[in-house]
C-alpha atoms as a PDB file:
ATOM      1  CA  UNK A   1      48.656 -21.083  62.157  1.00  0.00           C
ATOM      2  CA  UNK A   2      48.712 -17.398  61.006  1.00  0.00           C
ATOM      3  CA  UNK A   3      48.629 -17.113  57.067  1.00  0.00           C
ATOM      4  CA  UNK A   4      50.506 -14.126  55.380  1.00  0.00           C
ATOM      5  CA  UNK A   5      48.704 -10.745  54.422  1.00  0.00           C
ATOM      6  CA  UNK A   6      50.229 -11.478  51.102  1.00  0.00           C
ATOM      7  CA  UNK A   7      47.919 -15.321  51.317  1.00  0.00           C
ATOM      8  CA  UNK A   8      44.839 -13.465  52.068  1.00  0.00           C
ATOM      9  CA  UNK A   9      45.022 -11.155  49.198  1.00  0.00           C
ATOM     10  CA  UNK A  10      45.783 -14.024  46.637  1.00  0.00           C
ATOM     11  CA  UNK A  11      43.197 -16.019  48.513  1.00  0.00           C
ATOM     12  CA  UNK A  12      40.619 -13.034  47.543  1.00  0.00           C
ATOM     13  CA  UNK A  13      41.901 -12.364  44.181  1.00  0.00           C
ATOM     14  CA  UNK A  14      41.263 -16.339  43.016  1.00  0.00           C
ATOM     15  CA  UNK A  15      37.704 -16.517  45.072  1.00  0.00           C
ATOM     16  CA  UNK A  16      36.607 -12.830  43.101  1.00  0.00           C
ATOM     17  CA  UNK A  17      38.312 -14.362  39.724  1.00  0.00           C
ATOM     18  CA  UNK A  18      36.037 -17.591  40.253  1.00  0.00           C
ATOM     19  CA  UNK A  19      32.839 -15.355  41.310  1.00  0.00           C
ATOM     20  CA  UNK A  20      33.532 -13.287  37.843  1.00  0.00           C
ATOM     21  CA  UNK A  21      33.822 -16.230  35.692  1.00  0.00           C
ATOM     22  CA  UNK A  22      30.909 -17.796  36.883  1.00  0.00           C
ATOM     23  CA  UNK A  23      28.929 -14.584  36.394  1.00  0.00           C
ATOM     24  CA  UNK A  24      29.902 -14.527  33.290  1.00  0.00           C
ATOM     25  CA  UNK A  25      29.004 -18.393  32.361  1.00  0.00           C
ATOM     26  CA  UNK A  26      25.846 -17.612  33.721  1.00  0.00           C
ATOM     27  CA  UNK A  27      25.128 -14.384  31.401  1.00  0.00           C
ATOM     28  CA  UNK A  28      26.886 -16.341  28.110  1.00  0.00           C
ATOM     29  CA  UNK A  29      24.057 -18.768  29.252  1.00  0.00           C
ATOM     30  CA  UNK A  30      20.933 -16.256  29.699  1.00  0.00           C
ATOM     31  CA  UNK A  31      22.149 -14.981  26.279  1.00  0.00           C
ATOM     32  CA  UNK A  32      18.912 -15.187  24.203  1.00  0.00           C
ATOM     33  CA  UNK A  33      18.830 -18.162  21.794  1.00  0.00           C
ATOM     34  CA  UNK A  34      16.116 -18.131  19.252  1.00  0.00           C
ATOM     35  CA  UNK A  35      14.269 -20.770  18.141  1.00  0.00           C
ATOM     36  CA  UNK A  36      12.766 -21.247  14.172  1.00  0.00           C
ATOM     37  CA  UNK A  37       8.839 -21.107  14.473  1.00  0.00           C
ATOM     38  CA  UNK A  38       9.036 -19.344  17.448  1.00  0.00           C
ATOM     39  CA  UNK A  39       6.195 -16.659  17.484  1.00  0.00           C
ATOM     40  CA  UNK A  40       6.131 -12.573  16.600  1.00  0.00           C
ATOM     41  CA  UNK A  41       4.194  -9.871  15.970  1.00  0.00           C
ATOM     42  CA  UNK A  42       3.195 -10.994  13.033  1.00  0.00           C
ATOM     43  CA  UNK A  43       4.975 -13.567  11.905  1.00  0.00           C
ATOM     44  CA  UNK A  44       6.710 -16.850  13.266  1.00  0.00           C
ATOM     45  CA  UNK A  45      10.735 -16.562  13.298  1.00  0.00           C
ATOM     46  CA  UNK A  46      11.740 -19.017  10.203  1.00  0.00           C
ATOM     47  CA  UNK A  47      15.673 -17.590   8.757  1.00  0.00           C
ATOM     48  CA  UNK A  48      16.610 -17.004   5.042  1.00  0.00           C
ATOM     49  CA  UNK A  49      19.207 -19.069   4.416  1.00  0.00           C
ATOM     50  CA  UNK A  50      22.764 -17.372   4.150  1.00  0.00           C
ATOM     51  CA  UNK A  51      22.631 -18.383  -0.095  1.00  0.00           C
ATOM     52  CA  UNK A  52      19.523 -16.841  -0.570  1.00  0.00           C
ATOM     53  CA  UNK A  53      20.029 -14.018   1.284  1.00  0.00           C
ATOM     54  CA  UNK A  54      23.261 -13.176  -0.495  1.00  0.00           C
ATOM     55  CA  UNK A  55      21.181 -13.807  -3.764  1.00  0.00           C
ATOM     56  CA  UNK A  56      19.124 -11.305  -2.948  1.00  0.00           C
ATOM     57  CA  UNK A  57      21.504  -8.803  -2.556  1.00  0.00           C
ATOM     58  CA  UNK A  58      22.884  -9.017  -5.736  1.00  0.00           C
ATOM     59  CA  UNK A  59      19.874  -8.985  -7.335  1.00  0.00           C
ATOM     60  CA  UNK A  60      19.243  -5.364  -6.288  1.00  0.00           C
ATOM     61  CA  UNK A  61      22.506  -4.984  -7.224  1.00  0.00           C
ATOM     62  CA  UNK A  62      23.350  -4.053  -3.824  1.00  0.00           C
ATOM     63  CA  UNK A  63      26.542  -1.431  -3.460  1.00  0.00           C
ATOM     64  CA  UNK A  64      28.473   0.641  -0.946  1.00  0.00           C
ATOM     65  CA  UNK A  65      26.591   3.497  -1.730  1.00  0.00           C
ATOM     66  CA  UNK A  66      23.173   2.086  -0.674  1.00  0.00           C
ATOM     67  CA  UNK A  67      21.447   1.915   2.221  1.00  0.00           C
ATOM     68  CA  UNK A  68      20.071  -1.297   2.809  1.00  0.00           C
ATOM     69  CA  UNK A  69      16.489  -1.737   5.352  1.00  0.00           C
ATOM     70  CA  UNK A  70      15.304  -5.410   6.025  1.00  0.00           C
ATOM     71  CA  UNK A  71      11.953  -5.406   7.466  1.00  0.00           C
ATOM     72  CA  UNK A  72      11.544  -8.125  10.289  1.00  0.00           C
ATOM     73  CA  UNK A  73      15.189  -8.282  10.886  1.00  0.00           C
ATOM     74  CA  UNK A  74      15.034 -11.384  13.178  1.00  0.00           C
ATOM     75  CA  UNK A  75      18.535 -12.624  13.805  1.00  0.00           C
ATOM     76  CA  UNK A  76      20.400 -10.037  11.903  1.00  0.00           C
ATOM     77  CA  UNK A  77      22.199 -11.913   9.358  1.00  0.00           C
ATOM     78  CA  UNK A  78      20.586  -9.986   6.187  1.00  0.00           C
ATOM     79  CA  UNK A  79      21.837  -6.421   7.255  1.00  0.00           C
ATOM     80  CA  UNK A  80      24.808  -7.969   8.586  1.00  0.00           C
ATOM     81  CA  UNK A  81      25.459  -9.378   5.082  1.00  0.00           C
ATOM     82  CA  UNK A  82      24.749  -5.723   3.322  1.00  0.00           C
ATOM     83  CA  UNK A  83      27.364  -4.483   5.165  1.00  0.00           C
ATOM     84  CA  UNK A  84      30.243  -7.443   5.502  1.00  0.00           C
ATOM     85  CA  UNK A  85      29.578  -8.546   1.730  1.00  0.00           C
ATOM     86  CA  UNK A  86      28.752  -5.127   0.101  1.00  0.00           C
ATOM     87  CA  UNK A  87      29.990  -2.767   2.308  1.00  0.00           C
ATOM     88  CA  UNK A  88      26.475  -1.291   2.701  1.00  0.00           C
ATOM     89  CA  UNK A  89      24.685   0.797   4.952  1.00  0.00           C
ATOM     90  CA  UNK A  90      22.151  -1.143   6.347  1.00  0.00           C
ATOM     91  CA  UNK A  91      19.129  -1.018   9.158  1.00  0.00           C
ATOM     92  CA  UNK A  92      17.130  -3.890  10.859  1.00  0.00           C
ATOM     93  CA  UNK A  93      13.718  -3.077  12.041  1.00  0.00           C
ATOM     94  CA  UNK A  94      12.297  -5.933  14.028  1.00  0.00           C
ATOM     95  CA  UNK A  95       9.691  -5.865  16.580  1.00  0.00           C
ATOM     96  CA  UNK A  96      11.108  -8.387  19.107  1.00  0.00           C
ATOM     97  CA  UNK A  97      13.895  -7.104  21.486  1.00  0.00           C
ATOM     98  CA  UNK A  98      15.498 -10.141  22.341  1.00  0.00           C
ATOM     99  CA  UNK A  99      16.346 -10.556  18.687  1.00  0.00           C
ATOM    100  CA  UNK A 100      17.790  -6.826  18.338  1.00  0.00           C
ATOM    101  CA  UNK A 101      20.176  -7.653  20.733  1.00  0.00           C
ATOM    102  CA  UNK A 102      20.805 -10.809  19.474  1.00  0.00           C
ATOM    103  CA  UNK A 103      21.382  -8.883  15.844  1.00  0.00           C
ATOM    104  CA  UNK A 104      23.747  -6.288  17.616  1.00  0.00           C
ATOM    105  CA  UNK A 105      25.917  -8.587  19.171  1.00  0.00           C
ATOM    106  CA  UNK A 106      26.124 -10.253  16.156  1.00  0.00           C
ATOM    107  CA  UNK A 107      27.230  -7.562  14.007  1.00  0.00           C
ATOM    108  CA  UNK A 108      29.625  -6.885  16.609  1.00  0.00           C
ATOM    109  CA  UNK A 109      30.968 -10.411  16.411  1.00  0.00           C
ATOM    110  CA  UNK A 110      31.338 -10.305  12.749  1.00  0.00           C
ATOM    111  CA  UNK A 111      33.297  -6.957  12.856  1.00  0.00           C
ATOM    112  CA  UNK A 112      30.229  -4.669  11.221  1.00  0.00           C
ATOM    113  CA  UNK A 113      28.181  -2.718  14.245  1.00  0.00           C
ATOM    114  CA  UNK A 114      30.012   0.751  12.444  1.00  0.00           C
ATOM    115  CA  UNK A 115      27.691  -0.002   9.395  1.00  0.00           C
ATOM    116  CA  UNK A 116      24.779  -1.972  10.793  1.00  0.00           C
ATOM    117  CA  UNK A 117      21.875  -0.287  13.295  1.00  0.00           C
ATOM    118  CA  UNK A 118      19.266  -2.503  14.883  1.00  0.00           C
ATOM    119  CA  UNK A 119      15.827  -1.182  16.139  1.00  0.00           C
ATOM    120  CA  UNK A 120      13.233  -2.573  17.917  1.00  0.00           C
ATOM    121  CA  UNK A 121       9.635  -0.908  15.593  1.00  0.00           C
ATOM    122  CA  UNK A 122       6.458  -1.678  14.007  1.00  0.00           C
ATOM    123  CA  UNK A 123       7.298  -2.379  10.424  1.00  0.00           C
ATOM    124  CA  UNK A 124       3.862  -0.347   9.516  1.00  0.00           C
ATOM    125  CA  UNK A 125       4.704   2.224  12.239  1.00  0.00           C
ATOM    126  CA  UNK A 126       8.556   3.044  10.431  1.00  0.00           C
ATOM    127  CA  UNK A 127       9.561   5.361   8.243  1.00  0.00           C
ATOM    128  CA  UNK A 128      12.234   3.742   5.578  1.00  0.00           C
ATOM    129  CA  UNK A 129      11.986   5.983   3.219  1.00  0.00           C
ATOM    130  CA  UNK A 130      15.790   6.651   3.150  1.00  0.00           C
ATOM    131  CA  UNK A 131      16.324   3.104   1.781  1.00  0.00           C
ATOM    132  CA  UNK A 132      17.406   2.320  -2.064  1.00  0.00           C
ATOM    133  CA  UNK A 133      17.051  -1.395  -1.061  1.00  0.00           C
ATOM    134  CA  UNK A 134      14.628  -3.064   1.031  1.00  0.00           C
ATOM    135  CA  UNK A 135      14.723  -6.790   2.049  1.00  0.00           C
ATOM    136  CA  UNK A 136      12.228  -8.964   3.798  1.00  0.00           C
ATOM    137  CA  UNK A 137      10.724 -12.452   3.876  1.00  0.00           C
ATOM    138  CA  UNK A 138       7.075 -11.614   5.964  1.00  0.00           C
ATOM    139  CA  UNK A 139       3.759 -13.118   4.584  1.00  0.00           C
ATOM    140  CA  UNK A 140       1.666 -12.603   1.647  1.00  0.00           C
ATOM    141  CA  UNK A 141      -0.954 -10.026   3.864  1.00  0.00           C
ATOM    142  CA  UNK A 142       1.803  -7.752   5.501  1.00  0.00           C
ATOM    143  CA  UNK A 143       3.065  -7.012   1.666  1.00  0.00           C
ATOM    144  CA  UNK A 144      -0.201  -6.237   0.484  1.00  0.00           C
ATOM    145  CA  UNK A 145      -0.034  -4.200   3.618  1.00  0.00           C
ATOM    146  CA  UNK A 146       3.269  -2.375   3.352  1.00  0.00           C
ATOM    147  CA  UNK A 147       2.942  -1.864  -0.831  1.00  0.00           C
ATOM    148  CA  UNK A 148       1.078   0.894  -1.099  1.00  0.00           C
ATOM    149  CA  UNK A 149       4.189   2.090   1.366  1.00  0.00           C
ATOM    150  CA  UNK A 150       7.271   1.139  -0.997  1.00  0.00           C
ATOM    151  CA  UNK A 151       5.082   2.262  -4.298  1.00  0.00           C
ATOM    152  CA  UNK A 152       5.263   6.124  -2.680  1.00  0.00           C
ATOM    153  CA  UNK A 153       9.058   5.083  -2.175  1.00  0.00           C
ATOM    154  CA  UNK A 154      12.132   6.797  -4.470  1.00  0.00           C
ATOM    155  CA  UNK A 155      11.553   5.540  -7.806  1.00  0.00           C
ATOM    156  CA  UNK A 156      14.670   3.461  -8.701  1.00  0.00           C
ATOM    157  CA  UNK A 157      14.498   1.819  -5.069  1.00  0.00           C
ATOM    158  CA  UNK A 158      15.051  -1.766  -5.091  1.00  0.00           C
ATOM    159  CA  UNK A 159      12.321  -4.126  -2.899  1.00  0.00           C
ATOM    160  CA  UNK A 160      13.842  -8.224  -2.762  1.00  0.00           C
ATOM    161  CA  UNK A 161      11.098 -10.755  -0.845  1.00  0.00           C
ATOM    162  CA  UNK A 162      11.768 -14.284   0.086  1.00  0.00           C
ATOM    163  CA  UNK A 163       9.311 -16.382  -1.107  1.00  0.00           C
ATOM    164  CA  UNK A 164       6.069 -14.399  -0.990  1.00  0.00           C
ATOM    165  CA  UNK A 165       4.492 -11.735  -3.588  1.00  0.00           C
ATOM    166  CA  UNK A 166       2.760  -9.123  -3.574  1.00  0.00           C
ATOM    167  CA  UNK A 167      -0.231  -9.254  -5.230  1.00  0.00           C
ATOM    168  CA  UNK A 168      -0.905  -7.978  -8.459  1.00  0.00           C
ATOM    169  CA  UNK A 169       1.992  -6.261  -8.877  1.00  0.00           C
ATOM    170  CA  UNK A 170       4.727  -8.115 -10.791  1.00  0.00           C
ATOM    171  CA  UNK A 171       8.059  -8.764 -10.229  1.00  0.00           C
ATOM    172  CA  UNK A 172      10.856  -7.363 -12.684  1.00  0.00           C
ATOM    173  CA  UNK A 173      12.884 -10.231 -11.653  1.00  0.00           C
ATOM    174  CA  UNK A 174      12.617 -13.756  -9.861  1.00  0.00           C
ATOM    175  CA  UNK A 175      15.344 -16.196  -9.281  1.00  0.00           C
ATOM    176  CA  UNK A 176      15.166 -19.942  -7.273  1.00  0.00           C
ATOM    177  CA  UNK A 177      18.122 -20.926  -4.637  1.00  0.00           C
ATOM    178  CA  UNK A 178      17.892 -24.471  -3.856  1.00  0.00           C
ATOM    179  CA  UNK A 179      13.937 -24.481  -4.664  1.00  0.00           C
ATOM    180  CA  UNK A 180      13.285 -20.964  -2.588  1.00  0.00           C
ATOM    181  CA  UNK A 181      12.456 -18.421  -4.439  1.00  0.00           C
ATOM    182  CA  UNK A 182      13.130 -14.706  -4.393  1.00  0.00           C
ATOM    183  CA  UNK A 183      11.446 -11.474  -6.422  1.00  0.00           C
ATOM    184  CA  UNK A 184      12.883  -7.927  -6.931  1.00  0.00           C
ATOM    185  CA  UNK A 185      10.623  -5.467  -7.947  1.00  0.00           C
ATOM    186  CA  UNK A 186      12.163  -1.706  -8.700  1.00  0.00           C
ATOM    187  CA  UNK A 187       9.639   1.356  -7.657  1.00  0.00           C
ATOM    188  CA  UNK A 188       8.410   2.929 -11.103  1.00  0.00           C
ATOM    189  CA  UNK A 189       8.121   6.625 -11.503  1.00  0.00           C
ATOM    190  CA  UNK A 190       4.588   7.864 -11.697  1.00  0.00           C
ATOM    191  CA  UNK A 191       3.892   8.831 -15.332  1.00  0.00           C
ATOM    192  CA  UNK A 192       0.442   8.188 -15.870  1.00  0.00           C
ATOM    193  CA  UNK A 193      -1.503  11.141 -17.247  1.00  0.00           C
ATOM    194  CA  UNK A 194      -1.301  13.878 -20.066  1.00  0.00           C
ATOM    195  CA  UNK A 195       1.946  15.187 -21.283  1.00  0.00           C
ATOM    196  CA  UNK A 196       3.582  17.557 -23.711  1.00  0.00           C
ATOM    197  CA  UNK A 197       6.473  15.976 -25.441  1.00  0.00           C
ATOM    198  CA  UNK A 198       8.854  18.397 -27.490  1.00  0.00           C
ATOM    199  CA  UNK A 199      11.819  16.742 -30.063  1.00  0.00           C
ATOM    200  CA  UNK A 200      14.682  19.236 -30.755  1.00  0.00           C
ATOM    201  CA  UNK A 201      12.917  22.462 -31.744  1.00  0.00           C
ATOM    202  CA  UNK A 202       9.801  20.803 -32.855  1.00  0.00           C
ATOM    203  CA  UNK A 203       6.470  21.660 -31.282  1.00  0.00           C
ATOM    204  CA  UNK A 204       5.015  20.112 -28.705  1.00  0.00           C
ATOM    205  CA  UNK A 205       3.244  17.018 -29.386  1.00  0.00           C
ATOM    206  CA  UNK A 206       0.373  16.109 -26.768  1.00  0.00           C
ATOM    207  CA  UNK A 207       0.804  11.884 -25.330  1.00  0.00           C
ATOM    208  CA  UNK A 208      -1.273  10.282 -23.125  1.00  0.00           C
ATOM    209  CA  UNK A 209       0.214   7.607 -20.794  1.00  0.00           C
ATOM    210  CA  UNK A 210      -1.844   4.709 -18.943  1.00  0.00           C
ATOM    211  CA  UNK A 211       0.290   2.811 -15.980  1.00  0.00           C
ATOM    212  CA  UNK A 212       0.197  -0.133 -13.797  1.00  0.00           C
ATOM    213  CA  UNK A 213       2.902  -0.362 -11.519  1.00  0.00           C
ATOM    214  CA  UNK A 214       5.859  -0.549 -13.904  1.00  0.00           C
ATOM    215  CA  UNK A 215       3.713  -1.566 -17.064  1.00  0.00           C
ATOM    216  CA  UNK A 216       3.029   1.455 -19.355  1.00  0.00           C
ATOM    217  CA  UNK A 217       1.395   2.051 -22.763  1.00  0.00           C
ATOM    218  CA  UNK A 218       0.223   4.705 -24.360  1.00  0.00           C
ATOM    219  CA  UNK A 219      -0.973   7.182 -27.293  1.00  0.00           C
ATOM    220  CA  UNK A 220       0.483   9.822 -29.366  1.00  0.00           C
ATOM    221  CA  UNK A 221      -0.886  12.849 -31.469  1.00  0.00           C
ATOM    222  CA  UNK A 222       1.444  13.482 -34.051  1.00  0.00           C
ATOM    223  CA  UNK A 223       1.011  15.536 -37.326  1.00  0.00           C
ATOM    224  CA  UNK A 224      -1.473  13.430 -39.469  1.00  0.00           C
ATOM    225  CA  UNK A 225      -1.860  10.364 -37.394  1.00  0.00           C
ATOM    226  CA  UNK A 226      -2.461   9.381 -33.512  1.00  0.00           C
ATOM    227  CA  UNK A 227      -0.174   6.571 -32.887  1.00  0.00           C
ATOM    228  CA  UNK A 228       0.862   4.247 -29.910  1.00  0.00           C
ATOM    229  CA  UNK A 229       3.710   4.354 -27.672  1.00  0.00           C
ATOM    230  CA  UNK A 230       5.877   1.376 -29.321  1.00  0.00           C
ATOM    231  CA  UNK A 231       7.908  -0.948 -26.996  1.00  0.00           C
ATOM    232  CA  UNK A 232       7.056   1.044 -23.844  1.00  0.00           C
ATOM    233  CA  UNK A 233       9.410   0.400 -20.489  1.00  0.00           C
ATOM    234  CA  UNK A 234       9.834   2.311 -17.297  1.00  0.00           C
ATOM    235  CA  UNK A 235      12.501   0.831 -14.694  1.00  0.00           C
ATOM    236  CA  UNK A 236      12.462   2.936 -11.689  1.00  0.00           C
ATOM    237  CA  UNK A 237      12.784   6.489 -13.348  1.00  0.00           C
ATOM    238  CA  UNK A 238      14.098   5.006 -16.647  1.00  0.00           C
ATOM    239  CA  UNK A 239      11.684   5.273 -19.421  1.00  0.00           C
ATOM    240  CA  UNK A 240      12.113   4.466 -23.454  1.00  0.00           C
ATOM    241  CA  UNK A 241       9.880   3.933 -26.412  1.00  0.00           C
ATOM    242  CA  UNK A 242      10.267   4.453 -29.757  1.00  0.00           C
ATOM    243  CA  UNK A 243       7.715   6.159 -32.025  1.00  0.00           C
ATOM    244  CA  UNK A 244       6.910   5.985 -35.856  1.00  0.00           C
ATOM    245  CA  UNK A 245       5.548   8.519 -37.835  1.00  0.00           C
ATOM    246  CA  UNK A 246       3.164   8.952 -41.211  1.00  0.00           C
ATOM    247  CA  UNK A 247       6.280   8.737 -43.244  1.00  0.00           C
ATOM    248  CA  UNK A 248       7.062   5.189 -41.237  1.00  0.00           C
ATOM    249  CA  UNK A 249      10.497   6.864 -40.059  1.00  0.00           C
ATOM    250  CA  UNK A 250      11.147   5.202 -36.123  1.00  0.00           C
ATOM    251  CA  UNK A 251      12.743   6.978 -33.294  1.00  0.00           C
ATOM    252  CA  UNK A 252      14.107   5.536 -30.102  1.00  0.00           C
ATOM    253  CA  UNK A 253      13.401   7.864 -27.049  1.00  0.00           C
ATOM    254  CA  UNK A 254      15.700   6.718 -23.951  1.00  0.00           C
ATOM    255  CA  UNK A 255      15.232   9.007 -20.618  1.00  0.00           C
ATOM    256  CA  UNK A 256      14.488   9.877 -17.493  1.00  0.00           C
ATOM    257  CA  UNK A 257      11.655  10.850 -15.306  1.00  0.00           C
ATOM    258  CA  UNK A 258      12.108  13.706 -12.795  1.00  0.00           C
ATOM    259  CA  UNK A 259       8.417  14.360 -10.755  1.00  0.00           C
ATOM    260  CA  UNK A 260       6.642  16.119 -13.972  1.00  0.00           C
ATOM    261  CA  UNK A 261       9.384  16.354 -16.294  1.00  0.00           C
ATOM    262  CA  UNK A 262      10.821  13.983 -18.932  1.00  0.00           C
ATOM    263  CA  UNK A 263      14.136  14.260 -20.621  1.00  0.00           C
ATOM    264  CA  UNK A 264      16.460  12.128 -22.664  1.00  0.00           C
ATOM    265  CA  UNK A 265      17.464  11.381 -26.284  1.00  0.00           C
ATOM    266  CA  UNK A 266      16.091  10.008 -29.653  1.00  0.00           C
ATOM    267  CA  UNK A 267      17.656   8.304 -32.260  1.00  0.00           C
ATOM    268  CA  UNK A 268      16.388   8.304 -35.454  1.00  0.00           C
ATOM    269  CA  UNK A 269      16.967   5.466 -37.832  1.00  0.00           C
ATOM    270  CA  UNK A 270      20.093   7.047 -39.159  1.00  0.00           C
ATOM    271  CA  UNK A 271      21.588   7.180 -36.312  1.00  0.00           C
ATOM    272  CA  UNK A 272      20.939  10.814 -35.533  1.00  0.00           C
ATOM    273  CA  UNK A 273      20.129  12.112 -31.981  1.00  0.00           C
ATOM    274  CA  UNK A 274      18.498  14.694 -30.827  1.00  0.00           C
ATOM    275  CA  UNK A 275      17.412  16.059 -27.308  1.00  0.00           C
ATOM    276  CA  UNK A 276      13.514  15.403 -26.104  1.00  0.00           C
ATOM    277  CA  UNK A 277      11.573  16.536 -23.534  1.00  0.00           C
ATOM    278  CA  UNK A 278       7.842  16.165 -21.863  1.00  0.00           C
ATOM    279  CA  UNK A 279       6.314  18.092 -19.431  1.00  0.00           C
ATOM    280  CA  UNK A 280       3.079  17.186 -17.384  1.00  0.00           C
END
């Protein structure tokens, strides 16, 4: 029996169709699958869970205008979050390349890989220094490790850890999820050392500041009496104190520190303000 040109082509067209589909089952089942534990560089693979992560973000008070790192990236969903929940720009660095792919196609899935870049680095070998917030859940050594890295970071950026410190310095915040527990710090200014603080047209007035991490304290020379830096805080490059003088009479200072400058207001205690400055 002869069969029809027309039979031979369909007869192709299914057998090609069934070779393609079974390609494709057979790449959908080579897609990487990771497992928790599994080893890395570093660290085993163990995921933040989705609550915690988005905890996290909002407590760096994560927004569209930040750019978001996570250090040890694993499956994605942190930087995927930043920019589905927050509308972030965000970066993955993770040393394992199966799970960068896994992370891009991810993104992809969820509608994100515009926002969201994946790259396969040594966390101690990258340069984030272009994040304002930095996320990562890696072990108590590799902070102590990466912390003198995020101190020389913009002062202001926000660093959020799952579960582990880092060291000595103390956390500005920490909040539990369903017993886990997660710490924001906030990189302080550097403002240890002499300065020269002037109030409206006053004269210059010499302080001395001593600082660890984001605690401060320090002293003041004023006209007939050395005094202390009252109720001293720096947050990232916010810094206030207020001052009293030999007549008792308190000002507030509220400002901001810019490399070796200083500048803000004080309020007096009748409500008066007035302009201040400090140079180092």
């Amino acid at each position: 029996m002869k069969h029809h040109p027309l039979h031979r082509i369909a007869a192709l067209t299914l057998f090609a169709g069934a070779i393609a589909i079974g390609l494709s089952g057979a790449v959908r089942a080579a897609e990487f699958t990771p497992q928790v534990g599994q080893a890395g560089k570093d660290v085993i693979w163990v995921p933040t869970p989705e609550e915690l992560v988005d905890r996290m973000l909002r407590m760096a008070q994560t927004t569209p205008s930040d750019v978001v790192y996570d250090l040890g990236s694993g499956d994605g969903r942190t930087v995927i979050a930043a920019a589905k929940k927050f509308s972030a720009k965000a970066m993955g660095i993770e040393y394992n390349p199966d799970m960068v792919t896994l992370s891009q196609r991810n993104a992809q899935r969820e509608g994100v890989g515009a926002n969201t870049t994946f790259i396969k680095a040594d966390l101690f070998e990258t340069d984030f220094s272009k994040a304002t917030v930095i996320t990562m859940y890696l072990l108590p050594s590799i902070n102590a490790r990466l912390k003198p890295k995020i101190l020389e970071l913009k002062p202001g950026t926000r660093v959020v850890s799952h579960a582990f410190d880092m060291e000595d310095w103390v956390p500005d915040q920490i909040d539990m999820v369903e017993g886990r527990r997660a710490m924001l710090w906030i990189v302080p200014a550097k403002v240890a050392g002499s300065w020269k603080l002037k109030v409206g047209d006053g004269a210059e007035t010499d302080v001395s500041i001593n600082q660890r991490y984001q605690m401060i304290d320090g002293t003041v020379q004023l006209p007939r009496i050395n005094t202390s830096l009252r109720e001293p805080r720096l947050l990232g490059d916010r810094i206030s104190f207020t001052l009293m003088d030999a007549g008792a009479n308190i000002q507030a200072f509220t400002g901001r520190v810019i490399g070796d400058r200083m500048e803000g207001t004080a309020r007096a205690g009748s409500g008066a303000e007035v302009r201040w400055s400090a140079r180092r």
